[in-house]
ModelCIF file with pLDDT and N, C-alpha, C, O atoms, coordinates in Angstrom:
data_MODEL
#
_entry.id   MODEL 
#
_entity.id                         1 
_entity.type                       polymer 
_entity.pdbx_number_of_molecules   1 
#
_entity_poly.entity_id                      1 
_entity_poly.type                           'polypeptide(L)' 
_entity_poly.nstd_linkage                   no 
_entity_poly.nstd_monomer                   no 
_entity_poly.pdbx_seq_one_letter_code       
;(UNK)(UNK)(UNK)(UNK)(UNK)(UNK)(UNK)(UNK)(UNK)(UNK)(UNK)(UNK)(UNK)(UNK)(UNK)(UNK)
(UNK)(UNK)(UNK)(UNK)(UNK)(UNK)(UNK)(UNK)(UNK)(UNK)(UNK)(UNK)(UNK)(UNK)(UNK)(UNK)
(UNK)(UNK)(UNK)(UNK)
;
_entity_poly.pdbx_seq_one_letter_code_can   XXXXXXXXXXXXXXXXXXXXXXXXXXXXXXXXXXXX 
_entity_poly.pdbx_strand_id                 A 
#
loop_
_entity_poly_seq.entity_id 
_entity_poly_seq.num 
_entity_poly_seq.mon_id 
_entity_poly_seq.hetero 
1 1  UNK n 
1 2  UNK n 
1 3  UNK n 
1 4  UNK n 
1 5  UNK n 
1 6  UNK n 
1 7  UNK n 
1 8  UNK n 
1 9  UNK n 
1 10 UNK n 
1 11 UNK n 
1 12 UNK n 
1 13 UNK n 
1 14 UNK n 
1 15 UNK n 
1 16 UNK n 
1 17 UNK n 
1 18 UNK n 
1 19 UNK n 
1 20 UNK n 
1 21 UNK n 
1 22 UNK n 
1 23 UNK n 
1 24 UNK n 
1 25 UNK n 
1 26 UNK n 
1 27 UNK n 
1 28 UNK n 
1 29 UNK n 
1 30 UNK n 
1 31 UNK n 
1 32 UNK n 
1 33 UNK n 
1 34 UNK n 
1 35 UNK n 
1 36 UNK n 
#
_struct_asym.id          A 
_struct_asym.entity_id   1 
#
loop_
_ma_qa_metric.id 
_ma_qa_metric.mode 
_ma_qa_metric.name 
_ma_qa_metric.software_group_id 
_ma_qa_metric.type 
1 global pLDDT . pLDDT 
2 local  pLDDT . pLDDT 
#
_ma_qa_metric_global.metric_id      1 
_ma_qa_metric_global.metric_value   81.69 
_ma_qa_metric_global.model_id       1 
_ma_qa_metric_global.ordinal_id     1 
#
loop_
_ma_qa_metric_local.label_asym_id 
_ma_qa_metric_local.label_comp_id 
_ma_qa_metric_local.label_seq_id 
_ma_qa_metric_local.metric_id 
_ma_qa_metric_local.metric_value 
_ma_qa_metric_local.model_id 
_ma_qa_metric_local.ordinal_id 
A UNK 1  2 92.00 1 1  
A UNK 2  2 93.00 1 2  
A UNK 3  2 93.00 1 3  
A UNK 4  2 94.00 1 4  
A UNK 5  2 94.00 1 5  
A UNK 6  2 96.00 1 6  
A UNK 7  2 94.00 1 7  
A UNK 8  2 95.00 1 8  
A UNK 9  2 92.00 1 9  
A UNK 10 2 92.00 1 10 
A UNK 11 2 89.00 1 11 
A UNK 12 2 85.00 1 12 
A UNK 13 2 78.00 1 13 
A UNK 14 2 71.00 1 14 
A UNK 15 2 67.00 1 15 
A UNK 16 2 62.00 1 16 
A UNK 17 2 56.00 1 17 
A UNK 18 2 58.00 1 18 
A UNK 19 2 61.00 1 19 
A UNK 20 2 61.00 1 20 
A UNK 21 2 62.00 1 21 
A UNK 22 2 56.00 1 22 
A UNK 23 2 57.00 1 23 
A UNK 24 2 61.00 1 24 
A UNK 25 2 73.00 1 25 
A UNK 26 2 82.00 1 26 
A UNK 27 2 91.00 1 27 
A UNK 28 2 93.00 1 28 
A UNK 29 2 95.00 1 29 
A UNK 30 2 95.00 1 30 
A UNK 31 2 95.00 1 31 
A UNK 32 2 93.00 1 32 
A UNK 33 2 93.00 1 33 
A UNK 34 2 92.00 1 34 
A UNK 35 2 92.00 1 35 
A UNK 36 2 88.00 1 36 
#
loop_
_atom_site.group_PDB 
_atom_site.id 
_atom_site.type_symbol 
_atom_site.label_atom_id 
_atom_site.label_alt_id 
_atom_site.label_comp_id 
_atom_site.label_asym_id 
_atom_site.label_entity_id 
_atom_site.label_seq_id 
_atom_site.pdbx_PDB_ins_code 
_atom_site.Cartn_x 
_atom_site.Cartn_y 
_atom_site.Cartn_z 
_atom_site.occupancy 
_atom_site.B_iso_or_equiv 
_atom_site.pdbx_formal_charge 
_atom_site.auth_seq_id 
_atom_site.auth_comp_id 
_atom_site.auth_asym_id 
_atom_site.auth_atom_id 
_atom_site.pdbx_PDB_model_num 
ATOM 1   N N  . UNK A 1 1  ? 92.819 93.673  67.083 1.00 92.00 ? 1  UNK A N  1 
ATOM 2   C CA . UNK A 1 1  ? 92.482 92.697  68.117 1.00 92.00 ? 1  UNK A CA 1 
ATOM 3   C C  . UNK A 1 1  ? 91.025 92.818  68.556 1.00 92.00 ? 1  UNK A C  1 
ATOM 4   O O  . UNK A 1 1  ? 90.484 91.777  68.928 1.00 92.00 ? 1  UNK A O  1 
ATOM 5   N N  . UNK A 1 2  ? 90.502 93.656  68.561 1.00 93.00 ? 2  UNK A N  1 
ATOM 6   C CA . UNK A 1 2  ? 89.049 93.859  69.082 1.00 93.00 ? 2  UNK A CA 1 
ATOM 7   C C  . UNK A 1 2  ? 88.542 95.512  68.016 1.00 93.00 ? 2  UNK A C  1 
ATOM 8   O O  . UNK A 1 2  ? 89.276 96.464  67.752 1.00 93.00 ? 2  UNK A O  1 
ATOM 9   N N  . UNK A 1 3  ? 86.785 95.267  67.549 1.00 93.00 ? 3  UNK A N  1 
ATOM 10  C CA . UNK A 1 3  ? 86.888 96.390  67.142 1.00 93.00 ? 3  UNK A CA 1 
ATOM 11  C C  . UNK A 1 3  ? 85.007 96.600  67.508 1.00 93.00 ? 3  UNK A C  1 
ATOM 12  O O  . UNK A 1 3  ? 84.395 95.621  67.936 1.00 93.00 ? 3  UNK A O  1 
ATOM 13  N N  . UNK A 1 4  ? 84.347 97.804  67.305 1.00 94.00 ? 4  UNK A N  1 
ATOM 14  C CA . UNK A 1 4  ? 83.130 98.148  67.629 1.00 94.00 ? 4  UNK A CA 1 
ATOM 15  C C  . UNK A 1 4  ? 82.677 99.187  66.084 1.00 94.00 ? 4  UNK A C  1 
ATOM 16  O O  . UNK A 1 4  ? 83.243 100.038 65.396 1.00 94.00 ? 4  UNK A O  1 
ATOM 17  N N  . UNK A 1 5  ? 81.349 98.499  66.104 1.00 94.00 ? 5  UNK A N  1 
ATOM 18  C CA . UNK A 1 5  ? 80.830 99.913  64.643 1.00 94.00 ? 5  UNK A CA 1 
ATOM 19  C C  . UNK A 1 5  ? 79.185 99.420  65.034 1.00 94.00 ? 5  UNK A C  1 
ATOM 20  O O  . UNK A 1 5  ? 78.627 98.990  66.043 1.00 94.00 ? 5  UNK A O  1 
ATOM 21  N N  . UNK A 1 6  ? 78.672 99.829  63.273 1.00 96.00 ? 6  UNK A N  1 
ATOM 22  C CA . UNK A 1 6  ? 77.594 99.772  62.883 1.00 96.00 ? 6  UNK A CA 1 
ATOM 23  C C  . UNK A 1 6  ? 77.698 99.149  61.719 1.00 96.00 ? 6  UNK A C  1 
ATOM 24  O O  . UNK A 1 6  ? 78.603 99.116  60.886 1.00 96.00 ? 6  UNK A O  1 
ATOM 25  N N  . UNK A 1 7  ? 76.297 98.491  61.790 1.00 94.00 ? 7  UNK A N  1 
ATOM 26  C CA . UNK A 1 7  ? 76.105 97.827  60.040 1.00 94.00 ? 7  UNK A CA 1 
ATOM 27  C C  . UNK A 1 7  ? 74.672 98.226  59.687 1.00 94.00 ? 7  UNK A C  1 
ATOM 28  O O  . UNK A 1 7  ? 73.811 98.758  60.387 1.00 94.00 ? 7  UNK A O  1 
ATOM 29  N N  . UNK A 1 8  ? 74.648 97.811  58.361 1.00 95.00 ? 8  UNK A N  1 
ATOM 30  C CA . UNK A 1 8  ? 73.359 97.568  57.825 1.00 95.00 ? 8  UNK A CA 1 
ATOM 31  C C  . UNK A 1 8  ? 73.354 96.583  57.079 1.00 95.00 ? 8  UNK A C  1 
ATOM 32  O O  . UNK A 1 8  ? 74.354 96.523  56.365 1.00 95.00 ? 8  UNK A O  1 
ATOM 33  N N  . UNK A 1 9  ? 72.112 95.204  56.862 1.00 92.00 ? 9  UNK A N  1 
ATOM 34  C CA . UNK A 1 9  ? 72.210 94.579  55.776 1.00 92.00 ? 9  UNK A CA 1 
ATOM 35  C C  . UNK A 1 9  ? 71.056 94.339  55.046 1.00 92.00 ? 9  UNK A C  1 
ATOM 36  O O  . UNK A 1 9  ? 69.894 94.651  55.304 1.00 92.00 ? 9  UNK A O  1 
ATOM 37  N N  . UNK A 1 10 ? 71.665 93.567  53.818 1.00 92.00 ? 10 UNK A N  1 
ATOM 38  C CA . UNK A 1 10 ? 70.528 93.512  52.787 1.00 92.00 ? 10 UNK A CA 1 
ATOM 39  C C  . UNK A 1 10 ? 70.582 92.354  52.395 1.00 92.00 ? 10 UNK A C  1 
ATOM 40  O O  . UNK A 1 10 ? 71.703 91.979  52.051 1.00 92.00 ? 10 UNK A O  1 
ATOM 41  N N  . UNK A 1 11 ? 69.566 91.464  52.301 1.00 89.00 ? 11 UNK A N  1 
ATOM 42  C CA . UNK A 1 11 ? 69.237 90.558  51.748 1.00 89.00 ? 11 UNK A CA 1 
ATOM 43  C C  . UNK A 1 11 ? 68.524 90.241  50.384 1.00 89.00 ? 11 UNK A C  1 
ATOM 44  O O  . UNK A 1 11 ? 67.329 90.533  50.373 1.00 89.00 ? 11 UNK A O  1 
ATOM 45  N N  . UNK A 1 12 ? 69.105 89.625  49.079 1.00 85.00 ? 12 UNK A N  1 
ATOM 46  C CA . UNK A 1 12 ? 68.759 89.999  47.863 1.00 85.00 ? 12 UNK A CA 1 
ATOM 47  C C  . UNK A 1 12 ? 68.950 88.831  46.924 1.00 85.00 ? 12 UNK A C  1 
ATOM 48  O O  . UNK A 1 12 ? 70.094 88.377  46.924 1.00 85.00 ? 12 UNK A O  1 
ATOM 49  N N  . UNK A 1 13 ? 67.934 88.150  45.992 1.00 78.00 ? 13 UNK A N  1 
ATOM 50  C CA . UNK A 1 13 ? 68.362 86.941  44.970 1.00 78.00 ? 13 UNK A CA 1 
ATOM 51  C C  . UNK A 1 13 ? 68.952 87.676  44.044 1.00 78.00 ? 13 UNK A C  1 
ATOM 52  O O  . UNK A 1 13 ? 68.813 88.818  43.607 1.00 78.00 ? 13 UNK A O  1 
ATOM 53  N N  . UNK A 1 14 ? 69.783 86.585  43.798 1.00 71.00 ? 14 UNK A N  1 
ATOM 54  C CA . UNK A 1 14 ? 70.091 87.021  42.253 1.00 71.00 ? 14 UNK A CA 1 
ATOM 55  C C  . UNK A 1 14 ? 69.951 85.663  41.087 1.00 71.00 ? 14 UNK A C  1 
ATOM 56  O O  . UNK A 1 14 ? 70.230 84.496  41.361 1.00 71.00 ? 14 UNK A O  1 
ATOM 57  N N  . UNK A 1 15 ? 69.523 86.090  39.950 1.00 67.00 ? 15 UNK A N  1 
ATOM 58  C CA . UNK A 1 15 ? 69.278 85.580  38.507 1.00 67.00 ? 15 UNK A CA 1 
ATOM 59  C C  . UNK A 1 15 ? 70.306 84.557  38.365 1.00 67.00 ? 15 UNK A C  1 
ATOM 60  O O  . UNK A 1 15 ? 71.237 84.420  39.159 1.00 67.00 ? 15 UNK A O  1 
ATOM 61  N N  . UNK A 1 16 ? 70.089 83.769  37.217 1.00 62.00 ? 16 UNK A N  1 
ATOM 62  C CA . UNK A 1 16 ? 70.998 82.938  36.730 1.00 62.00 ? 16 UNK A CA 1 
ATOM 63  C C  . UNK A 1 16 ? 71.989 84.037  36.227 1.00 62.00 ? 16 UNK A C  1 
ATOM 64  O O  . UNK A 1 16 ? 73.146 83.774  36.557 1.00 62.00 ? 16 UNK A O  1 
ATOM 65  N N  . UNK A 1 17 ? 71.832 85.353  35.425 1.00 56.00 ? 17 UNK A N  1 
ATOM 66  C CA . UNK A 1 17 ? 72.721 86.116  35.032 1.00 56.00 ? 17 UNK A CA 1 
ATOM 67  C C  . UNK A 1 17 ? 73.455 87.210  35.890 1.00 56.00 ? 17 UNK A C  1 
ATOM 68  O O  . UNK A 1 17 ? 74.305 87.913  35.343 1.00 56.00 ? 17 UNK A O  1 
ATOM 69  N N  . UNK A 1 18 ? 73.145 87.375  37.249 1.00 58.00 ? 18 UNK A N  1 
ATOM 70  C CA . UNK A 1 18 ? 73.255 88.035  37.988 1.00 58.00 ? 18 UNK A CA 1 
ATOM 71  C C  . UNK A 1 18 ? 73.215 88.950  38.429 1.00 58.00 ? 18 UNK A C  1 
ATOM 72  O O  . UNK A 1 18 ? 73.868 89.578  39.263 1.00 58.00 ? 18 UNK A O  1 
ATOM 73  N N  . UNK A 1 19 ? 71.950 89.157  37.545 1.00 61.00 ? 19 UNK A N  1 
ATOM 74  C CA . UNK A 1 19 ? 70.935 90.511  37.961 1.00 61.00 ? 19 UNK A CA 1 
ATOM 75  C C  . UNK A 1 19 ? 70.098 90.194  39.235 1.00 61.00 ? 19 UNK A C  1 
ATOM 76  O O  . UNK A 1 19 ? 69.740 89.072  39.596 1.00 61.00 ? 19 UNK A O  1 
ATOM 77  N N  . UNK A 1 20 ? 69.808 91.581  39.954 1.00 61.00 ? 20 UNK A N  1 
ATOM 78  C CA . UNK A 1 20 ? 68.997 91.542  40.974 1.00 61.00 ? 20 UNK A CA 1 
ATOM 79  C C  . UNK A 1 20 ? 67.369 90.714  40.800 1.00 61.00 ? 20 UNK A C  1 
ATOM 80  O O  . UNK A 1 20 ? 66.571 91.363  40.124 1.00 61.00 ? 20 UNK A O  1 
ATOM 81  N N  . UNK A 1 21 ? 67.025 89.814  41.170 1.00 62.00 ? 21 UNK A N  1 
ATOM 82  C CA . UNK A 1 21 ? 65.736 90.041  41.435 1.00 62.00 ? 21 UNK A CA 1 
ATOM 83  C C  . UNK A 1 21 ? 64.809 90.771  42.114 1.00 62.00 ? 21 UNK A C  1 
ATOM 84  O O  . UNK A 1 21 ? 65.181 91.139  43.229 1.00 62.00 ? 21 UNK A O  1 
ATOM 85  N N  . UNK A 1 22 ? 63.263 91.223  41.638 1.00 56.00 ? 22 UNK A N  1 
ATOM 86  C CA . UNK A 1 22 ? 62.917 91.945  42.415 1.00 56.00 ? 22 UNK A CA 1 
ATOM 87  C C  . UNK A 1 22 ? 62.593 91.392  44.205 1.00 56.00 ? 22 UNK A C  1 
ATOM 88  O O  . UNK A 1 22 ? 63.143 90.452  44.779 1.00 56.00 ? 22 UNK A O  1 
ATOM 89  N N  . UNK A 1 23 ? 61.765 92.132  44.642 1.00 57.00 ? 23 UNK A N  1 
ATOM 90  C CA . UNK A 1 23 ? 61.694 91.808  46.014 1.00 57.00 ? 23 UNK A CA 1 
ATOM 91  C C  . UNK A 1 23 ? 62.199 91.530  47.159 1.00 57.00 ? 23 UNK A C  1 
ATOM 92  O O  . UNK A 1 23 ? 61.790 90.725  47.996 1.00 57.00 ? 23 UNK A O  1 
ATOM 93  N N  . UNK A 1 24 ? 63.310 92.370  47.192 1.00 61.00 ? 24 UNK A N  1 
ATOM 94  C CA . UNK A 1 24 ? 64.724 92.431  48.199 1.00 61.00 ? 24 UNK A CA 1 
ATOM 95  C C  . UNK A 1 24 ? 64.125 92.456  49.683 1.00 61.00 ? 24 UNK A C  1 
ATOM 96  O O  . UNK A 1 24 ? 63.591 93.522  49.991 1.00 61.00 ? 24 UNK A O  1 
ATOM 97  N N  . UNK A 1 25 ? 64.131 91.538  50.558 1.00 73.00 ? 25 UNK A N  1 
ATOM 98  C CA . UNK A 1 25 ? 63.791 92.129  52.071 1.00 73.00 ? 25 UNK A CA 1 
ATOM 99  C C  . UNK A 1 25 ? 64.018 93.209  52.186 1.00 73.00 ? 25 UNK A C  1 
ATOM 100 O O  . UNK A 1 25 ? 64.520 94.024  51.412 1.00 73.00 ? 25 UNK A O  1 
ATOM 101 N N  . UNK A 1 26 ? 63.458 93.324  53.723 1.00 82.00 ? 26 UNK A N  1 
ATOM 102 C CA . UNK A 1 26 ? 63.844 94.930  54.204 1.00 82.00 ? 26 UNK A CA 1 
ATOM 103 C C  . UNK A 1 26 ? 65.018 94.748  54.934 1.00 82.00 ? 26 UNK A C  1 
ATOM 104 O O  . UNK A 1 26 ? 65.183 93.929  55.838 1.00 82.00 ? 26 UNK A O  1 
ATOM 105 N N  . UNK A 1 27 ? 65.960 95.687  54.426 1.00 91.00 ? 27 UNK A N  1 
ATOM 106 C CA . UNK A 1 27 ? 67.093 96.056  55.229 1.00 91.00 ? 27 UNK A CA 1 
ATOM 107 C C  . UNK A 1 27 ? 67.196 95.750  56.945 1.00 91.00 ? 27 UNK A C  1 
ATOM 108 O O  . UNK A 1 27 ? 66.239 96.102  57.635 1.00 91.00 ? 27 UNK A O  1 
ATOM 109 N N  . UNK A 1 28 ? 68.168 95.208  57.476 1.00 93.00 ? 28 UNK A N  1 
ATOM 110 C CA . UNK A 1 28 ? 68.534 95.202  59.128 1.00 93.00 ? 28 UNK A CA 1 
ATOM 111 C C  . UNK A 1 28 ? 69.553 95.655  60.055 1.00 93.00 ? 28 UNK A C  1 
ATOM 112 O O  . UNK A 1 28 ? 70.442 94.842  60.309 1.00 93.00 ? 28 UNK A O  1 
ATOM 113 N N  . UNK A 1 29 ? 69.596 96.703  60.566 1.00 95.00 ? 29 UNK A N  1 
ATOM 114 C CA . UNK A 1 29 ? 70.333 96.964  60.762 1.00 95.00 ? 29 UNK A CA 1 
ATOM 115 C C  . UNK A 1 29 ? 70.790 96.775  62.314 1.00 95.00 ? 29 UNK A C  1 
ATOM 116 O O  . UNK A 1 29 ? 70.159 96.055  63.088 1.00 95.00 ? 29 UNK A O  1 
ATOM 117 N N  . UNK A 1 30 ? 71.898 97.464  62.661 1.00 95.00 ? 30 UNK A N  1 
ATOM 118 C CA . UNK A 1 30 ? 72.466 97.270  64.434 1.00 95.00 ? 30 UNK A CA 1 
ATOM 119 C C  . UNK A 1 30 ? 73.929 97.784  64.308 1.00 95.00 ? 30 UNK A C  1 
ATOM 120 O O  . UNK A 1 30 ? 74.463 98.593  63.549 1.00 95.00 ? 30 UNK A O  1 
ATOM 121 N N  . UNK A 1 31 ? 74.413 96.954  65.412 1.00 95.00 ? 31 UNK A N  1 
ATOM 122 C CA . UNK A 1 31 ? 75.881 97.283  66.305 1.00 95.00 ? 31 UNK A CA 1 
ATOM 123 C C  . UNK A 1 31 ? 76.762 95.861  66.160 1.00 95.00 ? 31 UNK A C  1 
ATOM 124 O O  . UNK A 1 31 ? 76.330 94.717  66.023 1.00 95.00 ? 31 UNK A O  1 
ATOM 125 N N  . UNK A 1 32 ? 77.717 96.188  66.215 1.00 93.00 ? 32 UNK A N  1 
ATOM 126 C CA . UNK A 1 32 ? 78.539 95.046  66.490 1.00 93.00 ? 32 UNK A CA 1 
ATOM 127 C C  . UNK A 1 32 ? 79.759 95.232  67.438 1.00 93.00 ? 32 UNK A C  1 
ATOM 128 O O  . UNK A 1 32 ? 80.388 96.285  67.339 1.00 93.00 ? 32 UNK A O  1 
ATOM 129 N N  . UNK A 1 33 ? 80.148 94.293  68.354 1.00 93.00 ? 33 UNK A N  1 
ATOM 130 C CA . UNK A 1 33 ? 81.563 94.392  68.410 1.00 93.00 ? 33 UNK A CA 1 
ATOM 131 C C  . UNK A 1 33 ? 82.419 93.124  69.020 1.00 93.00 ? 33 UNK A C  1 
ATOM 132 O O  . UNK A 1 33 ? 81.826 92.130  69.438 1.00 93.00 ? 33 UNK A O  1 
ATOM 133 N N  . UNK A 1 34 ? 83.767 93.221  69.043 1.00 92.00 ? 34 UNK A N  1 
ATOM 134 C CA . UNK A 1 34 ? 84.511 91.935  68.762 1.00 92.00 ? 34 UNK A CA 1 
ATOM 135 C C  . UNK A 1 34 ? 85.710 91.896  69.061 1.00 92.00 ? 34 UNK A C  1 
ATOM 136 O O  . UNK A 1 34 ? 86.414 92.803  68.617 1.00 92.00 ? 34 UNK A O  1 
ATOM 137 N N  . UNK A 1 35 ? 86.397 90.738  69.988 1.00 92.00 ? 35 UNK A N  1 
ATOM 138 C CA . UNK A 1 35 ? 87.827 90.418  70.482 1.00 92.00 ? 35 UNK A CA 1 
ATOM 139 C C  . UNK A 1 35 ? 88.200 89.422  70.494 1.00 92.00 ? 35 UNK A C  1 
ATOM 140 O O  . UNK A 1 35 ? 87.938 88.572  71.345 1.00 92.00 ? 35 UNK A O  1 
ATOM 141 N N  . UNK A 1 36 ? 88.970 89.286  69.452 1.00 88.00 ? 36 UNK A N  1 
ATOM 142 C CA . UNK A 1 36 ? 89.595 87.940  69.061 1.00 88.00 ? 36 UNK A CA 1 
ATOM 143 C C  . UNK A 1 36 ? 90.590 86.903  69.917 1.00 88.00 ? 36 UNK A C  1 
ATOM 144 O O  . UNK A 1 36 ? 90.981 85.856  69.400 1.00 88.00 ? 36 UNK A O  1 
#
């Protein structure tokens, strides 16, 4: 019903083949939390 953490994210292209492209942003991170 309700929950609290941490994240991190990443933002990243990918290829027609679905390989990484280079030049990934920089990571963002924080807190979250939530009650449905």
């Amino acid at each position: 019903k309700s929950a609290k953490g941490e994240f991190v994210q990443r933002q990243i292209k990918v290829e027609g083949n679905g390989q990484e492209k280079p030049g990934a942003s920089p990571a963002s991170s924080g807190t979250f939390q939530f009650a449905r």
